[in-house]
Protein backbone atom coordinates (compact mmCIF):
# COMPACT_ATOMS: atom_id res chain seq x y z
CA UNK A 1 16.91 3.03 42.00
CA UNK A 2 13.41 3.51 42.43
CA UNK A 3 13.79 7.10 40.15
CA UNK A 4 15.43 4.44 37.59
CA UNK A 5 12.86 2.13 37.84
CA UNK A 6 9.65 5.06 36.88
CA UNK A 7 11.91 7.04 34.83
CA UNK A 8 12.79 3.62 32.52
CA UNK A 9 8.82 2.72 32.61
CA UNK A 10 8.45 6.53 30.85
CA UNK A 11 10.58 5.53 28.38
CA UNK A 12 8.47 2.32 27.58
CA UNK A 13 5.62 3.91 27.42
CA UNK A 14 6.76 6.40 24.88
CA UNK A 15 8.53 3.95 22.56
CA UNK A 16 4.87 2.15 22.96
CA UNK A 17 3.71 5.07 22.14
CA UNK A 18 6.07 5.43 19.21
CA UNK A 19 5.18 2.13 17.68
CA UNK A 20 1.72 2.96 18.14
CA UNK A 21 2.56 5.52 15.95
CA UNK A 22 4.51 4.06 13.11
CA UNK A 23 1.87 1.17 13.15
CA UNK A 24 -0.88 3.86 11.83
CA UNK A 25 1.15 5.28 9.27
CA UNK A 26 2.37 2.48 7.34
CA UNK A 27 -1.80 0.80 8.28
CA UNK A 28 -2.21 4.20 6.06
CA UNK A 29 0.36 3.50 3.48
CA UNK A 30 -1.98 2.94 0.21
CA UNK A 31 -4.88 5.18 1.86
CA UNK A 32 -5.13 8.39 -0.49
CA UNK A 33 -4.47 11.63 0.56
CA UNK A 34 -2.64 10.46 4.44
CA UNK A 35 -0.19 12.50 5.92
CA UNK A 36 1.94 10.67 8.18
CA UNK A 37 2.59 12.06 11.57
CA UNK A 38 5.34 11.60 14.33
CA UNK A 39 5.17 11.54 17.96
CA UNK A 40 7.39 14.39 19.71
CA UNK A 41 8.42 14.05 22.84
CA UNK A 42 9.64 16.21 26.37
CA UNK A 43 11.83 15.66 29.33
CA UNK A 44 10.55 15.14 32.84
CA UNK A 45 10.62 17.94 35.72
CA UNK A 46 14.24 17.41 37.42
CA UNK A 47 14.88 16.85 41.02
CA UNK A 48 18.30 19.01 42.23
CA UNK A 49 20.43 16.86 44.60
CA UNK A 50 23.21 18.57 46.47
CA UNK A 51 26.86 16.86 47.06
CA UNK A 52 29.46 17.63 49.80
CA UNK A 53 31.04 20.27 47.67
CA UNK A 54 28.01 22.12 47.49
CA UNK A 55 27.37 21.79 43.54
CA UNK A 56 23.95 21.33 41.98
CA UNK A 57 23.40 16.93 40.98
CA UNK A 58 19.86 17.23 38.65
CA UNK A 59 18.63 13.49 38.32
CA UNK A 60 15.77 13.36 35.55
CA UNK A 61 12.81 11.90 36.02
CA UNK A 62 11.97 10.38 32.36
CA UNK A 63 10.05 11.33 29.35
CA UNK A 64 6.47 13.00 27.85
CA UNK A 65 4.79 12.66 24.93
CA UNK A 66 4.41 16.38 23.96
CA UNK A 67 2.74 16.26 20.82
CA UNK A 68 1.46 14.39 17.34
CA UNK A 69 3.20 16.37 14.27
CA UNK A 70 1.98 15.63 10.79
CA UNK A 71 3.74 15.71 7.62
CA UNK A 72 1.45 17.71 4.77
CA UNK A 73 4.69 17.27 1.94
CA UNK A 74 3.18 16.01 -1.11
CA UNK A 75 2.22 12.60 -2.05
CA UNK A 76 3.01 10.87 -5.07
CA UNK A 77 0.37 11.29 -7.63
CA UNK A 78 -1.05 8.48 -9.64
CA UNK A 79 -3.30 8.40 -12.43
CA UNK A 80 -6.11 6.43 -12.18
CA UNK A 81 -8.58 7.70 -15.66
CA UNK A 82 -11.28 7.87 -13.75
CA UNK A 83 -13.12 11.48 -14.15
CA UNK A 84 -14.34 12.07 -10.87
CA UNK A 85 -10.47 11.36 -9.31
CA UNK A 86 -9.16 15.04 -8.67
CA UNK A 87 -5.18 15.73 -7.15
CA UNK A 88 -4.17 18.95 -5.82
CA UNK A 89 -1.12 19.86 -7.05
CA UNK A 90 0.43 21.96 -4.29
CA UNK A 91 -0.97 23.44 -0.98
CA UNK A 92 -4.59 23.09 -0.03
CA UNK A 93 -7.75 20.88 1.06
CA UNK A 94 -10.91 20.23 -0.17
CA UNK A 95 -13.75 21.38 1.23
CA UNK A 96 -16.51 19.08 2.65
CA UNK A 97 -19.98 19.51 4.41
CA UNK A 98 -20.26 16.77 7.64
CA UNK A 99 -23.88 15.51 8.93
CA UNK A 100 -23.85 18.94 11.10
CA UNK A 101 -23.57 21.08 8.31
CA UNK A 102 -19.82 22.23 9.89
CA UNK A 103 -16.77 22.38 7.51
CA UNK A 104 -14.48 19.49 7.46
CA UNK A 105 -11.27 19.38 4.68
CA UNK A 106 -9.56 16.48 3.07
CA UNK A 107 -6.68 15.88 0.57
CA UNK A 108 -8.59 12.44 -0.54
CA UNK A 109 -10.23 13.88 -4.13
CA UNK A 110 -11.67 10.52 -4.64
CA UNK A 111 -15.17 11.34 -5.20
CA UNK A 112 -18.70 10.21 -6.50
CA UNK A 113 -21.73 11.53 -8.09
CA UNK A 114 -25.26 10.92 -5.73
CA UNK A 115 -28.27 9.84 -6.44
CA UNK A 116 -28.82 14.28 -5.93
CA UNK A 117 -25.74 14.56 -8.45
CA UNK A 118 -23.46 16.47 -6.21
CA UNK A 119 -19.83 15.63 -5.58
CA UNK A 120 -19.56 13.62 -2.56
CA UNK A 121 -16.60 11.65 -0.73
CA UNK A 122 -16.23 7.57 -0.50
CA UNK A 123 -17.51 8.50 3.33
CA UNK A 124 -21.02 10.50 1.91
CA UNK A 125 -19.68 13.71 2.47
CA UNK A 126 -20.61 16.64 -0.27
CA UNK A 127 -18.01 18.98 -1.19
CA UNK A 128 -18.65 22.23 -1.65
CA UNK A 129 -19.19 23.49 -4.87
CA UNK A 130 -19.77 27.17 -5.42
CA UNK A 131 -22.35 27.83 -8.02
CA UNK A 132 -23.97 24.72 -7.14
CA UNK A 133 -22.23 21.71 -9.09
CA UNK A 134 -25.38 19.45 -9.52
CA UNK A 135 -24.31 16.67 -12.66
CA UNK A 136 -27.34 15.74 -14.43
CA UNK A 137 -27.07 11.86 -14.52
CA UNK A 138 -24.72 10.22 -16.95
CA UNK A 139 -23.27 13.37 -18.09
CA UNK A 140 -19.29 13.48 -18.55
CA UNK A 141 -17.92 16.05 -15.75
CA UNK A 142 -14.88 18.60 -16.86
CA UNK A 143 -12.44 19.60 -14.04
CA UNK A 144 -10.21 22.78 -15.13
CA UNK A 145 -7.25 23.28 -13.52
CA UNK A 146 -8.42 26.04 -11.64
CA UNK A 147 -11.73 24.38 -10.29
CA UNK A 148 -14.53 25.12 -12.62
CA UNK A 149 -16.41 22.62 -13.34
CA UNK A 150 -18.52 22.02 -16.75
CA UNK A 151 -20.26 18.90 -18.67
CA UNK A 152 -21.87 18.74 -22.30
CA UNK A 153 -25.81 18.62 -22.45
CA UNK A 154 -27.61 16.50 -25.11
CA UNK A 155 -26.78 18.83 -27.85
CA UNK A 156 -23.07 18.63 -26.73
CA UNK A 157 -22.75 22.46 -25.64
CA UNK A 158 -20.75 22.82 -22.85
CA UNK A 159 -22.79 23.69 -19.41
CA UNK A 160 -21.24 25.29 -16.54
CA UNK A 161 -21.35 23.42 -12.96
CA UNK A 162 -19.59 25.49 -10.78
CA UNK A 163 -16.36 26.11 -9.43
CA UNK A 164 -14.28 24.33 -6.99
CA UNK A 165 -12.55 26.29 -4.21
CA UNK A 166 -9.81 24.77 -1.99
CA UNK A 167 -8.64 26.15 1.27
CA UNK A 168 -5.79 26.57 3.21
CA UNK A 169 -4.26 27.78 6.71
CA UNK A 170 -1.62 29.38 8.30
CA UNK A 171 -0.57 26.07 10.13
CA UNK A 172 -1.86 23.31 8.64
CA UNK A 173 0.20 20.65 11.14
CA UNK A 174 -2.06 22.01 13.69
CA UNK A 175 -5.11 20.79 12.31
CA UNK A 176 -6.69 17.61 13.83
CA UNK A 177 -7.92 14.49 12.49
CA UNK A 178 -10.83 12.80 12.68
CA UNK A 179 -10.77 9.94 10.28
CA UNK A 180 -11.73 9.22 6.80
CA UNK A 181 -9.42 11.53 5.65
CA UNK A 182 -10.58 14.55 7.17
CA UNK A 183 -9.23 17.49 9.39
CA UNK A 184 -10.66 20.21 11.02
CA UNK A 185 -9.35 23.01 12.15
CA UNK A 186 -8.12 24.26 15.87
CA UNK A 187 -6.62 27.28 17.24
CA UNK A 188 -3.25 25.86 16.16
CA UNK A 189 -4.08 25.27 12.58
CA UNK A 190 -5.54 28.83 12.45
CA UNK A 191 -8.89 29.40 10.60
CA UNK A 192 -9.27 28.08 6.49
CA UNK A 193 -8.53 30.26 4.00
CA UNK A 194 -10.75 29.98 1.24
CA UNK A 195 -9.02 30.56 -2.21
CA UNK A 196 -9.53 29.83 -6.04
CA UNK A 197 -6.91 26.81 -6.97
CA UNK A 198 -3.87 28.09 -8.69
CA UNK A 199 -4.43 31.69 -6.64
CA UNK A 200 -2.99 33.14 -3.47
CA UNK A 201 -0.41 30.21 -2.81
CA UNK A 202 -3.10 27.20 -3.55
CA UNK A 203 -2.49 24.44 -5.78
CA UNK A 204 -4.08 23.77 -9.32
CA UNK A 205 -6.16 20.54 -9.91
CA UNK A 206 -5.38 17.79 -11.71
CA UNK A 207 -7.93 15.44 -13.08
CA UNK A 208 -8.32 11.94 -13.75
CA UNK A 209 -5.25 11.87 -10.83
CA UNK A 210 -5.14 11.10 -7.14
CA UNK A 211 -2.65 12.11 -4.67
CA UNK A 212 -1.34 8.69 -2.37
CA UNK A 213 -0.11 8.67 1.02
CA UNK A 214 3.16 10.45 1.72
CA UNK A 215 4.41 7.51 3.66
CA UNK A 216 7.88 5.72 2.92
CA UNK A 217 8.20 2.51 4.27
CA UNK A 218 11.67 2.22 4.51
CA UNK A 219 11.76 5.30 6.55
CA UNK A 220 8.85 3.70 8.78
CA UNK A 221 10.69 0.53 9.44
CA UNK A 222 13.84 2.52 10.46
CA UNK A 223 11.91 4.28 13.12
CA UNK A 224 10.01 1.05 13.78
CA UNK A 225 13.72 -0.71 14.77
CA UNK A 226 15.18 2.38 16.41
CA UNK A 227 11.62 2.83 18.45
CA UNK A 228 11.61 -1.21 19.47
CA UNK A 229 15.44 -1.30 20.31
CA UNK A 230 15.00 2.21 22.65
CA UNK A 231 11.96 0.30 24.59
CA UNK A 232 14.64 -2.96 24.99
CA UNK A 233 17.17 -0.52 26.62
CA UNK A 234 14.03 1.02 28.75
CA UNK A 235 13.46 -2.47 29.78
CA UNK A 236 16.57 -3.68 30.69
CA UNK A 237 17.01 -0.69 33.17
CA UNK A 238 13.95 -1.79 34.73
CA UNK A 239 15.55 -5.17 35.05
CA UNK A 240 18.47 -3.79 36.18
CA UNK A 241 16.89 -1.28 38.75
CA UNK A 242 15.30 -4.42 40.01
CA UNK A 243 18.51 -6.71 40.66
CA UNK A 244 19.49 -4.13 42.63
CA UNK A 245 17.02 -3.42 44.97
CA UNK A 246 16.69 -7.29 45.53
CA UNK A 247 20.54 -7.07 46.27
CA UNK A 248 19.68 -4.05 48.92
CA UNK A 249 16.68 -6.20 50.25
CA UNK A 250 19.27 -8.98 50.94
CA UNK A 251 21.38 -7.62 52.29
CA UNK A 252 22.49 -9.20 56.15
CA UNK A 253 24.55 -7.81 58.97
């Protein structure tokens, strides 16, 4: 009873963990570019009791959290008409500069024009541009398919900008987030990839378009239900663990 009673409070605190879980991704359900994630989980070491007849009895000792999985299938794209919204269209991340000058990547292409006239994210963030990619103010930015980026000067000749490059790697679920839409990589995820969009496996862009969150609710609230009713169960063998032990404790000669 007492195995019942530590191996049902594993169970509850996975489930919690669970929830936890589901609660982020549908918090993330109208949050561009999120990948939702899921919680996977392992079985406890196993004690081996033996009977009279001499055959193995393994009793369980609960459950693990083993790891956070996320989901990079595509989100729906929606067009918005605003120039400086940019989708990828298939595999790949955007490339952005944090405050430490180290590489961070994102599918958000939300982005704004500074007061430098580089690209940056909602967050501040510049993405990297090769060629440069400074927008003289007011001018009307161009986003090819394939990254390169142009605007028309005062005479209405068309100016290069530079070229956007996207990246990718060999196991993207591996990379790690660390909010505002950005990942970076680990030694699961592999090292980025750096590629021309439409080339070597990477999507195209698409502008005027941003990619949503790859959430569906419906799903969510299933897993929400089946997560809250497995922590019920989980609780009720506590409860019953319990009885039972108080029956043992009362027991009298």
């Amino acid at each position: 009873m007492i195995r019942a009673l530590w191996a049902a409070a594993t169970g509850m605190l996975a489930q919690q963990l669970n929830v936890d879980n589901t609660a982020n991704n549908l918090a993330n359900v109208n949050t561009n570019g999120f990948k939702k994630s899921r919680v996977e989980f392992q079985d406890l070491m196993y004690e081996s009791l033996r009977s009279s007849g001499g055959q193995a009895v393994e009793v369980g000792y609960g459950v693990k959290p083993a790891a956070t999985t996320r989901n990079f299938s595509q989100g729906n794209i929606e067009e918005t008409g605003q120039p400086l919204d940019v989708a990828i269209l298939g595999d790949g991340f955007f490339q952005v500069l944090l405050p430490d000058n180290q590489t961070a990547y994102t599918r958000d292409g939300s982005f704004k024009v500074d007061a430098s006239g580089r690209l940056v994210t909602a967050g501040g963030l510049a993405l990297v541009v090769d060629g440069g990619g400074t927008i003289p103010a007011g001018a009307e930015l161009q986003i090819a398919a394939n990254g390169e980026l142009s605007y028309r000067d005062a005479k209405g000749q068309s100016v290069a900008a530079g070229k956007i490059r996207l990246a990718n790697f060999t196991n993207p679920a591996g990379l790690e987030a660390i909010g505002q839409n950005l990942y970076r990589p680990t030694e699961t995820s592999g090292q980025a990839t750096p590629g021309d969009p439409g080339q070597g496996g990477l999507g195209t862009l698409q502008q005027r378009y941003l990619e949503r969150s790859n959430v569906q609710v419906v799903e969510e609230m299933v897993n929400l239900i089946v997560a809250q009713r497995a922590y019920e169960l989980s609780a009720k063998v506590v409860q019953a663990a319990d009885e039972m032990l108080g029956q043992a404790n009362n027991l009298r000669r």
